[in-house]
N, C-alpha and C. Protein backbone atom coordinates (compact mmCIF):
# COMPACT_ATOMS: atom_id res chain seq x y z
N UNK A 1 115.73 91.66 113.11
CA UNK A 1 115.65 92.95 113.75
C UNK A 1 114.50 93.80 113.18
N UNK A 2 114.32 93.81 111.90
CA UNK A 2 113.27 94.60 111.11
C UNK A 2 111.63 94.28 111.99
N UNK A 3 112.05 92.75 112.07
CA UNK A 3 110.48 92.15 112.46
C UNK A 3 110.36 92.60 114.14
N UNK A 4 110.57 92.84 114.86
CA UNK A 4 111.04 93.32 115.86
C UNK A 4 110.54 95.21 115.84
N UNK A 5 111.02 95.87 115.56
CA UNK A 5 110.76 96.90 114.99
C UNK A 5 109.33 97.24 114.46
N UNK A 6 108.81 96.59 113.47
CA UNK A 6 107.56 96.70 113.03
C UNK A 6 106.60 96.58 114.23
N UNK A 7 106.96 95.09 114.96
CA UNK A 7 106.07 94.77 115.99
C UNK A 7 105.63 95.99 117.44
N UNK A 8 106.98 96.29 117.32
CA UNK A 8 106.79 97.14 118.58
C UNK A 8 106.52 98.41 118.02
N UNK A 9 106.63 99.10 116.82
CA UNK A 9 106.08 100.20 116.33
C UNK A 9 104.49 100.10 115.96
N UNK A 10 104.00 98.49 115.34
CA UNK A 10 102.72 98.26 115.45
C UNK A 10 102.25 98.48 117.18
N UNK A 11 102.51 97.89 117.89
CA UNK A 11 101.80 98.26 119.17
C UNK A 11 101.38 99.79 119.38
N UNK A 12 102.49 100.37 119.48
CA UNK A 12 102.71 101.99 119.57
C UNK A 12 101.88 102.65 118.67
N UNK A 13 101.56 102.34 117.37
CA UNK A 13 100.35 102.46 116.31
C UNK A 13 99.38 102.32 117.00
N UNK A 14 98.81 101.10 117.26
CA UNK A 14 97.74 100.87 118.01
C UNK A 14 96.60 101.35 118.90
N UNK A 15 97.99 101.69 119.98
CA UNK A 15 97.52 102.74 121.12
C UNK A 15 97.43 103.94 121.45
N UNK A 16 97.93 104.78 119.81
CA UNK A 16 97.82 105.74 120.34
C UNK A 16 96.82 106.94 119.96
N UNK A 17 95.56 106.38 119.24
CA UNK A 17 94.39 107.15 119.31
C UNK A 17 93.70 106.95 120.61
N UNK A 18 94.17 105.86 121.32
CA UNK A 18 93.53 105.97 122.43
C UNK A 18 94.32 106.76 123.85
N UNK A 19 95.28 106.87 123.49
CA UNK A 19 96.49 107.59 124.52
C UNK A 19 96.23 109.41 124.49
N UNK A 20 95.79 109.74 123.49
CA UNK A 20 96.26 111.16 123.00
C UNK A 20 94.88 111.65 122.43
N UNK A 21 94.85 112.80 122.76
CA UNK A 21 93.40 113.86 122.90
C UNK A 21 93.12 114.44 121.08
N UNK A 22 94.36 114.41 120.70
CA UNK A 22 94.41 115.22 119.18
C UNK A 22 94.14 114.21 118.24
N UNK A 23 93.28 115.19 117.49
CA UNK A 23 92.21 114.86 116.36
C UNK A 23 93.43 114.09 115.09
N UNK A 24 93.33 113.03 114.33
CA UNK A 24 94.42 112.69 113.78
C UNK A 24 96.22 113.20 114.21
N UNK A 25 96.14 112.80 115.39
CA UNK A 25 97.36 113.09 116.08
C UNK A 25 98.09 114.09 115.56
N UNK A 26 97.67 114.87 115.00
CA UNK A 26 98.24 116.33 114.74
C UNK A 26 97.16 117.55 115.01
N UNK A 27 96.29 117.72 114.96
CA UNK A 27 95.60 118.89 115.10
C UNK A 27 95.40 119.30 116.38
N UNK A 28 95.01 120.13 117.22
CA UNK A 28 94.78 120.40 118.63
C UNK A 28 93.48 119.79 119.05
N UNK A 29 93.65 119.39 120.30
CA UNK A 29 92.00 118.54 121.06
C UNK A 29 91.44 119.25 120.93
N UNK A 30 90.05 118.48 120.54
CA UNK A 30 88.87 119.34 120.78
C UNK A 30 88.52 119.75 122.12
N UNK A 31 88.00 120.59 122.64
CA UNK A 31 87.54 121.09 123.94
C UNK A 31 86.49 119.70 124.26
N UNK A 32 85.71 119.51 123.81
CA UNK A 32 84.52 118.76 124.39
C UNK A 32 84.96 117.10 123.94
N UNK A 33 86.06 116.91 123.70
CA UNK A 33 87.20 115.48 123.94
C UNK A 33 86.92 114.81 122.45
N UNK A 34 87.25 113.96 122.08
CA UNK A 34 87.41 112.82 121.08
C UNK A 34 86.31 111.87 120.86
N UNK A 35 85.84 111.57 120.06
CA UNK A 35 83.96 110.39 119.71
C UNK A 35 84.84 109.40 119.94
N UNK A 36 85.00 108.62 119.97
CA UNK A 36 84.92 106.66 119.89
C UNK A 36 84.98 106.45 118.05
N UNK A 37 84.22 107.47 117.48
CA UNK A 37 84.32 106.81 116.10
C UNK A 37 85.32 108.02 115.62
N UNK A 38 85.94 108.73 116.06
CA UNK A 38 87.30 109.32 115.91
C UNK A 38 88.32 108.56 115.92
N UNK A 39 88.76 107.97 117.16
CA UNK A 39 89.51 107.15 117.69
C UNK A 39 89.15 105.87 116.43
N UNK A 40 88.16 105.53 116.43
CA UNK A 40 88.24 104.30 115.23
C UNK A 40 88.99 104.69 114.29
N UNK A 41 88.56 105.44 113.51
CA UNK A 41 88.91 106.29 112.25
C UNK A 41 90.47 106.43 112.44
N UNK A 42 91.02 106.84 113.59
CA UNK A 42 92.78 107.54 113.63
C UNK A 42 93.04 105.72 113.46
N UNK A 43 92.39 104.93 114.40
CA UNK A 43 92.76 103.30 114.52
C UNK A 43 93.09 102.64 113.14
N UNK A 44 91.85 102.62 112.42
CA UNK A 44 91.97 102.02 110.94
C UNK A 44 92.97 103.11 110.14
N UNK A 45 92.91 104.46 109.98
CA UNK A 45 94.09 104.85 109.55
C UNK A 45 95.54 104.26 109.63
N UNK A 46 95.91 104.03 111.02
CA UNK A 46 97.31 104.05 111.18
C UNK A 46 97.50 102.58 110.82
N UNK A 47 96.28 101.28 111.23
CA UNK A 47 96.86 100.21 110.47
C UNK A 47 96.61 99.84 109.26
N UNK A 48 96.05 100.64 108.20
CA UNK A 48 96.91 101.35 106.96
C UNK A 48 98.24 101.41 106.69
N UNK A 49 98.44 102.45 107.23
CA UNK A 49 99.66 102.72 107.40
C UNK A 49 100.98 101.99 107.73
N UNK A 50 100.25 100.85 108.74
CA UNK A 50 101.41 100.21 109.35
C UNK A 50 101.02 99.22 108.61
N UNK A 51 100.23 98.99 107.52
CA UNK A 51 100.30 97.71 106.87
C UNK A 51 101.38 98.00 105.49
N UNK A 52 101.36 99.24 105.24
CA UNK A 52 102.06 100.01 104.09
C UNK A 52 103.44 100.00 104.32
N UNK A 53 103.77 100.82 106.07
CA UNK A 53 105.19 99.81 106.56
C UNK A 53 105.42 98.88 106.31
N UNK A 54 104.62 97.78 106.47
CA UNK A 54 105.35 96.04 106.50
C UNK A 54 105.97 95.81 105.37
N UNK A 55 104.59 96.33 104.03
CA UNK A 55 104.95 96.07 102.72
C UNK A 55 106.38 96.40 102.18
N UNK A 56 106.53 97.76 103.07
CA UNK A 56 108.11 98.45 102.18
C UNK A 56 108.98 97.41 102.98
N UNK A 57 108.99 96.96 104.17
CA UNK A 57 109.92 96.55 104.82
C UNK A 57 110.14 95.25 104.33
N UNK A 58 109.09 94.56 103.63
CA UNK A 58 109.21 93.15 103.20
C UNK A 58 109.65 93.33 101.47
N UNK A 59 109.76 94.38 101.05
CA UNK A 59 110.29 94.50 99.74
C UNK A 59 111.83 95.13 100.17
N UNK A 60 112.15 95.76 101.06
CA UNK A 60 113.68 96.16 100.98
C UNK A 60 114.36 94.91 101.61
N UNK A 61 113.62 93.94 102.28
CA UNK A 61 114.47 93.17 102.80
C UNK A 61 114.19 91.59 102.11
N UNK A 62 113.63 91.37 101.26
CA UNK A 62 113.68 90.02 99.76
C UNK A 62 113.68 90.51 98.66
N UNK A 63 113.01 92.16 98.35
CA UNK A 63 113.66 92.38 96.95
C UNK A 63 111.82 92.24 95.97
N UNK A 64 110.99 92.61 97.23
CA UNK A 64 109.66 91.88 96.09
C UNK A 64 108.43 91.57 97.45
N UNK A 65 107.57 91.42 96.93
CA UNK A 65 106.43 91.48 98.00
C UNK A 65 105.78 89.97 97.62
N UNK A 66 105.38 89.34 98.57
CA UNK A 66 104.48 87.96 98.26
C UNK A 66 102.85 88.51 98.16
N UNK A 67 102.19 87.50 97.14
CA UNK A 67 100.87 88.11 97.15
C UNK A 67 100.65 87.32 98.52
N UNK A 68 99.11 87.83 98.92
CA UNK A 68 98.63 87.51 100.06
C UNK A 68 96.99 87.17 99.81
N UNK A 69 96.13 86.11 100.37
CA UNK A 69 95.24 86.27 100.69
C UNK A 69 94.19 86.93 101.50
N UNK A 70 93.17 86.97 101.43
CA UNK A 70 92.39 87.47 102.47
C UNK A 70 91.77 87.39 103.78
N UNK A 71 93.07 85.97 104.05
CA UNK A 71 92.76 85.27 105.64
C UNK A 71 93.80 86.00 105.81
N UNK A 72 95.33 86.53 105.38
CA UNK A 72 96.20 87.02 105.91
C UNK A 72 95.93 88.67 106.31
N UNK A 73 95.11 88.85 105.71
CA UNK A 73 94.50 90.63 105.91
C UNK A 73 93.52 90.91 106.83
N UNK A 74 92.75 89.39 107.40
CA UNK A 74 91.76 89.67 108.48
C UNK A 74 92.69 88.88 110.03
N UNK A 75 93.98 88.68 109.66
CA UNK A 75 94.21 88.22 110.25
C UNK A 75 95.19 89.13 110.96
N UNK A 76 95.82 89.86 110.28
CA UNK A 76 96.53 91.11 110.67
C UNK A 76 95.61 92.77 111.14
N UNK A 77 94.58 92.81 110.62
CA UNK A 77 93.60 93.19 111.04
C UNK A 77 93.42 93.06 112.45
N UNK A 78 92.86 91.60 113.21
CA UNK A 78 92.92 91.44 114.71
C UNK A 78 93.92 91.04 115.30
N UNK A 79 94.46 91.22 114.71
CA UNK A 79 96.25 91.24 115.66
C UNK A 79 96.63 92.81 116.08
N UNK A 80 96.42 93.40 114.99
CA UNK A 80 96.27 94.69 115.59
C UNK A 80 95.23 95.56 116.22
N UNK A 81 94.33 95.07 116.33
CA UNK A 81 93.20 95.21 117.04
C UNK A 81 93.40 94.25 119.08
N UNK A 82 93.80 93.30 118.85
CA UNK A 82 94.67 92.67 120.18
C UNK A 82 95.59 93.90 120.40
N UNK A 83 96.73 94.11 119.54
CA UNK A 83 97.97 95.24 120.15
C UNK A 83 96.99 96.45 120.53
N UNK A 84 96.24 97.14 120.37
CA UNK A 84 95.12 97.90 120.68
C UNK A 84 94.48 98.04 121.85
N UNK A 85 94.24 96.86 122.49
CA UNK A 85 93.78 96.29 123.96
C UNK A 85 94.23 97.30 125.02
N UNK A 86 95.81 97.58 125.30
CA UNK A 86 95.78 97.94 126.18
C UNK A 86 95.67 99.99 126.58
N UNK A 87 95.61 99.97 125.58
CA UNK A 87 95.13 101.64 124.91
C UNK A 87 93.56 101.73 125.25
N UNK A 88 92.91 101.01 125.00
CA UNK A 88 91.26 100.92 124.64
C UNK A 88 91.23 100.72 126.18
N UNK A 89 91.85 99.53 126.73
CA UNK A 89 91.69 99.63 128.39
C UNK A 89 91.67 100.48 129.54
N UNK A 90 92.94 101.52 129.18
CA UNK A 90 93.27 102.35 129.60
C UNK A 90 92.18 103.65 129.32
N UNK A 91 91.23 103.91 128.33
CA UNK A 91 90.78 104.80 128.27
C UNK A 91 89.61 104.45 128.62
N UNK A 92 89.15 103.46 128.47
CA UNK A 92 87.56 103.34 128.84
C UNK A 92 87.32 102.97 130.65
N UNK A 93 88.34 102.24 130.82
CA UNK A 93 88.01 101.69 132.37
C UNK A 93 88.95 102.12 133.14
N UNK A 94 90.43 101.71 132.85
CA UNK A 94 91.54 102.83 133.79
C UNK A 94 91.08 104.19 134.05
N UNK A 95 91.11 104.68 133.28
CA UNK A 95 91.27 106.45 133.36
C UNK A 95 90.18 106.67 134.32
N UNK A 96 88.92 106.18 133.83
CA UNK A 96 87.49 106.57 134.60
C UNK A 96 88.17 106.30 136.31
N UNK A 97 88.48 105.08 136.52
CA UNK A 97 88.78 104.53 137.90
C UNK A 97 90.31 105.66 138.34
N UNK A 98 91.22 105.89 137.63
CA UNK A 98 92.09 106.84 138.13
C UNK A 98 91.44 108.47 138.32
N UNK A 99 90.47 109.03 137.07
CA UNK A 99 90.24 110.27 137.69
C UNK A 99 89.34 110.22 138.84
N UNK A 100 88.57 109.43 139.42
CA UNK A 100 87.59 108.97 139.98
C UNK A 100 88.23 108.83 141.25
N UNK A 101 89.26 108.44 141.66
CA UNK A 101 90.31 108.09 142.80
C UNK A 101 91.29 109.40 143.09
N UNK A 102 91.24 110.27 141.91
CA UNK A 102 91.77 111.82 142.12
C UNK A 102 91.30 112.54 143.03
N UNK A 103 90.10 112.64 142.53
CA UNK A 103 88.63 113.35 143.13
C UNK A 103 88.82 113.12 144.52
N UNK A 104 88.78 111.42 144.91
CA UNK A 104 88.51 111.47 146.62
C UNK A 104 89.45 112.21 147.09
């Protein structure tokens, strides 16, 4: 159940510098919108974060953390960069084609 949880809270991580207008998802939008290297920045933040989740979740639930290499860190890296996809989709090519279809 834990693994489950992470996964679908990783997705939700993922997508949502690209879902949402506010500057580290707390401050108010800027008027003149969000850079691309904002959105990076909130991106690599949160999977930080959600890598910092896993860790607690894999120590409350064996009691201890396994070391890891550095294929397992580039590898979780583009996994969450995949869960990311459909956020990044939605803002660069959806949205354009939905406000664009408003208009007519």
């Amino acid at each position: 159940m834990l693994i489950t949880i992470l996964l679908v809270t990783s997705i939700i991580a993922a997508n949502l510098p690209w879902l949402t207008e506010r500057t580290l998802l707390v401050f108010p939008p800027n008027p003149s919108g969000k850079s691309i290297w904002m959105r990076l920045l909130e991106w690599l933040i949160l999977y930080i974060i959600m890598g910092g989740v896993a860790i607690g979740l894999e120590i409350k639930a064996t009691g201890g953390s396994h070391s890891q290499d550095w294929e397992f860190y580039w590898v979780s890296f583009f996994l969450f960069m995949i869960f990311a996809l459909p956020g990044f989709i939605y803002r660069h090519d959806l949205k354009r084609l939905l406000d664009r279809r408003a208009k007519n």
